[in-house]
Protein backbone atom coordinates (compact mmCIF):
# COMPACT_ATOMS: atom_id res chain seq x y z
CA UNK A 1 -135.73 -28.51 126.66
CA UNK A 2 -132.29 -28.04 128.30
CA UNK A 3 -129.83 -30.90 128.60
CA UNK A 4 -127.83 -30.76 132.30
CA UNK A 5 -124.49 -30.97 131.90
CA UNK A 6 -124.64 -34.30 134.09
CA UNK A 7 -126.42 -35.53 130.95
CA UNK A 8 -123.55 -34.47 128.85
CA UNK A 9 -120.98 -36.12 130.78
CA UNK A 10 -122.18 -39.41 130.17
CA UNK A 11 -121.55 -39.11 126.75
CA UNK A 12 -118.23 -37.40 126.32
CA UNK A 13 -116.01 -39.33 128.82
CA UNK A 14 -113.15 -40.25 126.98
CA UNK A 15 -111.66 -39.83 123.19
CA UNK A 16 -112.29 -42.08 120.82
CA UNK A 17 -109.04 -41.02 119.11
CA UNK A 18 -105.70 -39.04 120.16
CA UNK A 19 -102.60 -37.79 118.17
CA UNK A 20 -99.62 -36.53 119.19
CA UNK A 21 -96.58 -35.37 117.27
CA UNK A 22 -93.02 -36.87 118.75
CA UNK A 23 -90.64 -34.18 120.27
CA UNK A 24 -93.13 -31.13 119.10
CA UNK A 25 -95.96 -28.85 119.81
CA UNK A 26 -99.29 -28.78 118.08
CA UNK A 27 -100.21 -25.24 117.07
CA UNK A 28 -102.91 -25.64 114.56
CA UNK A 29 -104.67 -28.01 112.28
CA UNK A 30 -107.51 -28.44 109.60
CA UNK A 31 -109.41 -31.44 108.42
CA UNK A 32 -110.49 -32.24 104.64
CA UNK A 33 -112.52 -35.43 104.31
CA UNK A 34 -110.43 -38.26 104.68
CA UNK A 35 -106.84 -36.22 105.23
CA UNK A 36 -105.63 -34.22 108.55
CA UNK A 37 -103.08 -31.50 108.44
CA UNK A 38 -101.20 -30.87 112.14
CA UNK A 39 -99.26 -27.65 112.51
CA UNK A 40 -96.57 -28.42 115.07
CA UNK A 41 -92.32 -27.26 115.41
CA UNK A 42 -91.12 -26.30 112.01
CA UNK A 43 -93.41 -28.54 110.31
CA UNK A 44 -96.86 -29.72 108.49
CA UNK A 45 -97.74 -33.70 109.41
CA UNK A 46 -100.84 -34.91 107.10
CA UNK A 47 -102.47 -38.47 108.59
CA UNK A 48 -104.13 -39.84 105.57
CA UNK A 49 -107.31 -42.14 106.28
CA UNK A 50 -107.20 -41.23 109.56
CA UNK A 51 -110.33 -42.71 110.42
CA UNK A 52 -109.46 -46.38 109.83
CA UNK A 53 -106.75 -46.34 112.52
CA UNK A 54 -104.04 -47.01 109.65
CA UNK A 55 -102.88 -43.01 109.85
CA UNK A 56 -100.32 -42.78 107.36
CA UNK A 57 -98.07 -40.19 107.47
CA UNK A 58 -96.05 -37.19 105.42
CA UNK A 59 -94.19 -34.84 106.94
CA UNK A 60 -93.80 -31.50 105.50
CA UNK A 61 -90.33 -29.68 106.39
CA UNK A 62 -91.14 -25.48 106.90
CA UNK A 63 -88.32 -24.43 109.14
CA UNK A 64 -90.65 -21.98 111.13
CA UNK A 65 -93.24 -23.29 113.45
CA UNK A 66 -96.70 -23.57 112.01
CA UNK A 67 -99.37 -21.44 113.43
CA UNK A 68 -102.13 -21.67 111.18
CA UNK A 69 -102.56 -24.62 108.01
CA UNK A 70 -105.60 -25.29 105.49
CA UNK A 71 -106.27 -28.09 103.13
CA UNK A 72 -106.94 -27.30 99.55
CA UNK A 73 -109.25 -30.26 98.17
CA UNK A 74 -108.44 -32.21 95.50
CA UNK A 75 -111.30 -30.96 93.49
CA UNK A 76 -109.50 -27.33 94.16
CA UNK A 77 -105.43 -27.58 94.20
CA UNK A 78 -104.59 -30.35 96.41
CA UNK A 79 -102.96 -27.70 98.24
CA UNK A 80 -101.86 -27.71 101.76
CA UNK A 81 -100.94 -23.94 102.70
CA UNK A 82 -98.94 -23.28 106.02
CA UNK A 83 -98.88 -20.41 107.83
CA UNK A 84 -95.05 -19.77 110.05
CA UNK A 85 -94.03 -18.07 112.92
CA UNK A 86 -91.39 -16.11 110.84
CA UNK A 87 -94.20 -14.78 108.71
CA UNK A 88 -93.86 -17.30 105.41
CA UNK A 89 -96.74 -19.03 103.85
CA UNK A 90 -95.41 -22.19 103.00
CA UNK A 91 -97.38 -24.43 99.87
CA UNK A 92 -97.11 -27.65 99.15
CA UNK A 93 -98.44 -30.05 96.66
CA UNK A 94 -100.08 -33.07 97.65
CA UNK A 95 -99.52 -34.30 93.99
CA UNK A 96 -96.17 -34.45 94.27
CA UNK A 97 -94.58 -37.44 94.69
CA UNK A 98 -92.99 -38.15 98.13
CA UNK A 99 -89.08 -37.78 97.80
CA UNK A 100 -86.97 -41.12 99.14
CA UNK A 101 -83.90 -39.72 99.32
CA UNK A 102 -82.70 -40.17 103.22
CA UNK A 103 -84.32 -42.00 105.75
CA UNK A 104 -85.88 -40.35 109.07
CA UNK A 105 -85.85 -36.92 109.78
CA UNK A 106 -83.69 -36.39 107.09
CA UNK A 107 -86.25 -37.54 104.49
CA UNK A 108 -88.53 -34.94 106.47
CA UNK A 109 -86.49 -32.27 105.53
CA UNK A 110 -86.33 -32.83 101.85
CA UNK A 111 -89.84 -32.18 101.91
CA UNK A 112 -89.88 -28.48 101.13
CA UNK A 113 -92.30 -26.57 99.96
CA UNK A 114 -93.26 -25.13 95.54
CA UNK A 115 -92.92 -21.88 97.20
CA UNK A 116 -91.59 -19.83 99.20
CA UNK A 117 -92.15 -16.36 98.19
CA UNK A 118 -95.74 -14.93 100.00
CA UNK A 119 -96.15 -14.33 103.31
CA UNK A 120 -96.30 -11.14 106.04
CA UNK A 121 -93.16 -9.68 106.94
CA UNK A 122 -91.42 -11.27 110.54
CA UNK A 123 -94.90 -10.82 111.76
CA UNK A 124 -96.45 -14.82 112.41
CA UNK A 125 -99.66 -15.76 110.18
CA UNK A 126 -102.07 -16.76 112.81
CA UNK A 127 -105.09 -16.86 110.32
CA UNK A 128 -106.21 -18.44 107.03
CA UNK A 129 -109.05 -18.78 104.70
CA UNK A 130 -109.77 -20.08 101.26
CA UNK A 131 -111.95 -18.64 98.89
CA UNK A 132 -114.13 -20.22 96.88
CA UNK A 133 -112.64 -19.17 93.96
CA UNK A 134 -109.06 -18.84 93.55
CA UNK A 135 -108.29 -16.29 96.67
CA UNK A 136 -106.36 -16.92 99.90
CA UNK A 137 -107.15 -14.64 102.71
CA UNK A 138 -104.34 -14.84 105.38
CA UNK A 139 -103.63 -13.01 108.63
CA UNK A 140 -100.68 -11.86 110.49
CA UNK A 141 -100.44 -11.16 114.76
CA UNK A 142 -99.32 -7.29 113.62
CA UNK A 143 -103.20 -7.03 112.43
CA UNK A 144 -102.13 -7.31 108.65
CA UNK A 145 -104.64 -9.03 105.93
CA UNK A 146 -103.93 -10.05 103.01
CA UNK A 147 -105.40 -11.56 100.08
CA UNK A 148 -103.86 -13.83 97.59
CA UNK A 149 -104.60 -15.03 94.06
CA UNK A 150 -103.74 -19.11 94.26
CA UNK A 151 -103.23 -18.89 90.80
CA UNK A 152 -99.77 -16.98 90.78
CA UNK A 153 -98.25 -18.40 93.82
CA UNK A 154 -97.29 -21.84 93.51
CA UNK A 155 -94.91 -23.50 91.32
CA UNK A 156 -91.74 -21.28 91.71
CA UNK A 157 -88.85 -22.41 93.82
CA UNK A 158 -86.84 -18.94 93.69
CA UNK A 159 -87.22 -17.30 97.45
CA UNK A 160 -85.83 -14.14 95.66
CA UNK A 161 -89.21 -14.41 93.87
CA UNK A 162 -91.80 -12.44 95.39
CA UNK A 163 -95.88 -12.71 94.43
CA UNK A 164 -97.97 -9.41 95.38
CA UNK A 165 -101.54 -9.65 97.56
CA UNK A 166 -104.22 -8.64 95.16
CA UNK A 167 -105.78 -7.08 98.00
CA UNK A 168 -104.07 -5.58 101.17
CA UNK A 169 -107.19 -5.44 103.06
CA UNK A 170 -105.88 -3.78 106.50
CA UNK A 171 -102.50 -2.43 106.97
CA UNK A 172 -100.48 -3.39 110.21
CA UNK A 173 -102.08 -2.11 113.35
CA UNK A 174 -98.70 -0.81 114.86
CA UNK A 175 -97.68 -0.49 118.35
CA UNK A 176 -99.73 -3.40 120.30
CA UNK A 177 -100.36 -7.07 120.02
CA UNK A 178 -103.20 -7.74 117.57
CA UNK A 179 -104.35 -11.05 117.23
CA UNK A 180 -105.70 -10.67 113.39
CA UNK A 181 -109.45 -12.98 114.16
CA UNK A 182 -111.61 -12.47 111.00
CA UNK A 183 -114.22 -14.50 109.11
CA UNK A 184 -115.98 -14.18 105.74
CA UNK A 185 -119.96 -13.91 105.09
CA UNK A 186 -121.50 -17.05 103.43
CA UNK A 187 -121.61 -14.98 99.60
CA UNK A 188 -117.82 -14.32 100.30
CA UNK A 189 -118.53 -10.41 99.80
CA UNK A 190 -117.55 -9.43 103.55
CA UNK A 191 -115.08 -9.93 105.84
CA UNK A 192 -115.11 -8.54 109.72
CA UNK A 193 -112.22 -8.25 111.91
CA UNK A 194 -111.47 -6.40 115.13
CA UNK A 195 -110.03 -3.25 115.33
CA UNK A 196 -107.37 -1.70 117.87
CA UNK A 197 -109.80 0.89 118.87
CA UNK A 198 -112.36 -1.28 120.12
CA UNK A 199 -113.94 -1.42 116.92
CA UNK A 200 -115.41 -4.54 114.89
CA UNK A 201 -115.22 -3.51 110.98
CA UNK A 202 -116.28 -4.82 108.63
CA UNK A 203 -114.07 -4.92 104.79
CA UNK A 204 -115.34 -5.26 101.17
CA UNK A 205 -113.64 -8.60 99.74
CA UNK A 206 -114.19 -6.93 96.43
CA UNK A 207 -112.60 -3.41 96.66
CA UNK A 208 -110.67 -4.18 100.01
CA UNK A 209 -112.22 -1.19 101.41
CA UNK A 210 -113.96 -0.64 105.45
CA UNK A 211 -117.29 -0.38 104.97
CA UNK A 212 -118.79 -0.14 108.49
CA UNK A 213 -117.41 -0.03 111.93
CA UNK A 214 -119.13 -1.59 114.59
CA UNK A 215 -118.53 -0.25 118.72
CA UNK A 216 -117.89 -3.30 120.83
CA UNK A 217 -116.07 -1.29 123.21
CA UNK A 218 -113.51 -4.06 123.66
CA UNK A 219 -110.98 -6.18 122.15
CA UNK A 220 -112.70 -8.90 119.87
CA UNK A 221 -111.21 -12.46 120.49
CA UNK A 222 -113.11 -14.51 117.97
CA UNK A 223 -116.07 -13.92 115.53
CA UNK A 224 -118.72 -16.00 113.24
CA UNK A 225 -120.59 -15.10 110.73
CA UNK A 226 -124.12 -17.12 111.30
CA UNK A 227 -125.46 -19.25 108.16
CA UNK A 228 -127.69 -16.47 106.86
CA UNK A 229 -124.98 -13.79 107.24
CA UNK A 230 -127.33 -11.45 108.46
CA UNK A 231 -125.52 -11.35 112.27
CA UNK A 232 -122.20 -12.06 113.44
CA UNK A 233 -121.10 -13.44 117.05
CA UNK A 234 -118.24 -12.18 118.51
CA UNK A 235 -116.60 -12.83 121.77
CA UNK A 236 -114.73 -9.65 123.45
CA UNK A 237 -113.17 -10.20 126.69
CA UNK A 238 -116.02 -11.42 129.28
CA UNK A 239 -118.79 -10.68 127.00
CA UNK A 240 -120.48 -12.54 124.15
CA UNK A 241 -122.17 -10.21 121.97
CA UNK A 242 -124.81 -10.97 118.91
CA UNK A 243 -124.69 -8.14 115.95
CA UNK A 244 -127.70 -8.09 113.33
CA UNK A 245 -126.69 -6.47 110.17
CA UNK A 246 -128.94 -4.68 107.80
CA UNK A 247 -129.12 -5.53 104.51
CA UNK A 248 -127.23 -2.37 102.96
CA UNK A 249 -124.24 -3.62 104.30
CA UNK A 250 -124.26 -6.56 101.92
C-alpha cells in the first residue's frame, strides 16, 4: 500500500522544535540521547535535555568552523570530537568542568579543547565515525581517511604534539574536489567510499587495504550500508543505485 504524498502533508506541517545559533551558520550536528551537538562558525554548541524545552547550553570555542561533530557516550568517553574547516579535529571532554572565568563570548572562548594535535592537513574534515571499540574514522574534502586510536589522543594540551593514524586508509585524491562520503558495514570490518575514477571501493578496517572496486560510472554523493551488510545504496549524480555484495568480500 502506497501513502500519497497528500497523505503525508497532513502530518508534517510544521516543526515541533527549531534551533538556531546567534550570528552563525549551522554546518553539522549529531544527537546522543538526551544531548545535541551543533557545528556552526568556529564553534561546537551542546543543548543538554533538549527535549524538555529547558535547552541548556555549552559552547565549545574551535577557532575553525565545524564541518562535521560526533558525540562520544558517556558509557564510551564522554567525548565530543569536532571536525574544522582548517583540517583540526578538535576533542573535548564533557567531564570537564565548565570554566567561569569571563562572562559572554569571552567565557566561550576559554572553552578550548584536551587536544589539539590530530587532524588532516589544511584540507576540512567533512566526515566522522566512531568505532565501536576505541577507533575514530575521520574524513577530509582532499579524499583522505584516516583512522584514529581514541586512546592516545586526548589529554595533551601541547599543539607541537602530534598523534599518528593507526591506519591511513586512502591517501589524498589530488587534483579535484573530493567530497570523502564513506560508511562502515554493521561487523565494522568494511568501509566503502567513492573513488575519483568513478569507482566505489571498498577498504579493509583491519589491514587498511582496497579490497574490491565497484564501477558506478559516476561520482558517488552518499552511501549506506543496509542492516544486513550484504548491499550498499549509493546515490551518484541522478541515479540511485542498489549493490549486493557476496559474501567473500566480508
Amino acid at each position: 500500500m502506497y501513502m500519497r504524498c497528500g497523505d503525508w502533508s497532513r502530518n508534517f506541517t510544521y516543526p515541533v522544535m527549531s534551533i538556531s545559533l546567534e550570528k552563525s551558520n549551522i554546518w553539522s550536528c549529531d544527537i546522543d540521547s538526551d544531548k545535541i551537538a551543533i557545528g556552526g562558525d568556529r564553534r561546537v554548541v551542546l543543548l543538554r535535555e533538549w527535549e524538555t524545552g529547558r535547552n541548556s547550553k555549552r559552547s565549545m570555542w574551535t577557532g575553525s568552523d565545524v564541518f562535521s561533530v560526533h558525540i562520544d557516550p558517556p558509557e564510551r568517553r564522554n567525548i565530543v570530537y569536532a571536525g574544522c574547516r582548517n583540517g583540526d579535529i578538535r576533542i573535548f571532554d564533557l567531564n570537564q568542568p565548565t570554566p567561569h572565568t569571563g562572562s559572554g563570548e569571552d567565557t566561550k572562548k576559554r572553552m578550548n579543547s584536551i587536544h589539539q594535535g590530530i587532524g588532516h592537513k589544511m584540507s576540512p574534515v567533512i566526515c566522522m565515525k566512531r568505532l565501536s571499540g576505541h577507533n575514530l574514522i575521520t574524513a577530509a574534502m582532499n579524499g583522505e581517511i584516516l583512522m584514529w586510536d581514541t586512546r592516545f589522543v586526548g589529554g595533551c594540551s601541547s599543539s607541537s604534539s602530534t598523534a599518528k593514524p593507526v591506519l591511513d586508509i586512502r591517501e589524498p585524491l589530488h587534483n579535484y574536489f573530493a567530497k570523502a562520503t564513506f560508511d562502515i558495514n554493521a561487523d565494522e570490518t568494511l568501509m566503502a567510499a567513492g573513488n575519483g575514477d568513478k569507482m566505489l571501493s571498498l577498504w579493509s578496517l583491519s589491514t587498511g587495504s582496497r579490497i574490491q572496486d565497484l564501477d558506478v560510472s559516476g561520482s558517488v554523493g552518499c552511501l549506506n550500508f543496509t542492516e544486513n551488510s550484504q548491499s550498499i545504496w549509493t546515490a551518484v549524480e541522478n541515479q540511485l543505485q542498489l549493490w549486493e555484495m557476496g559474501s567473500r568480500c566480508f
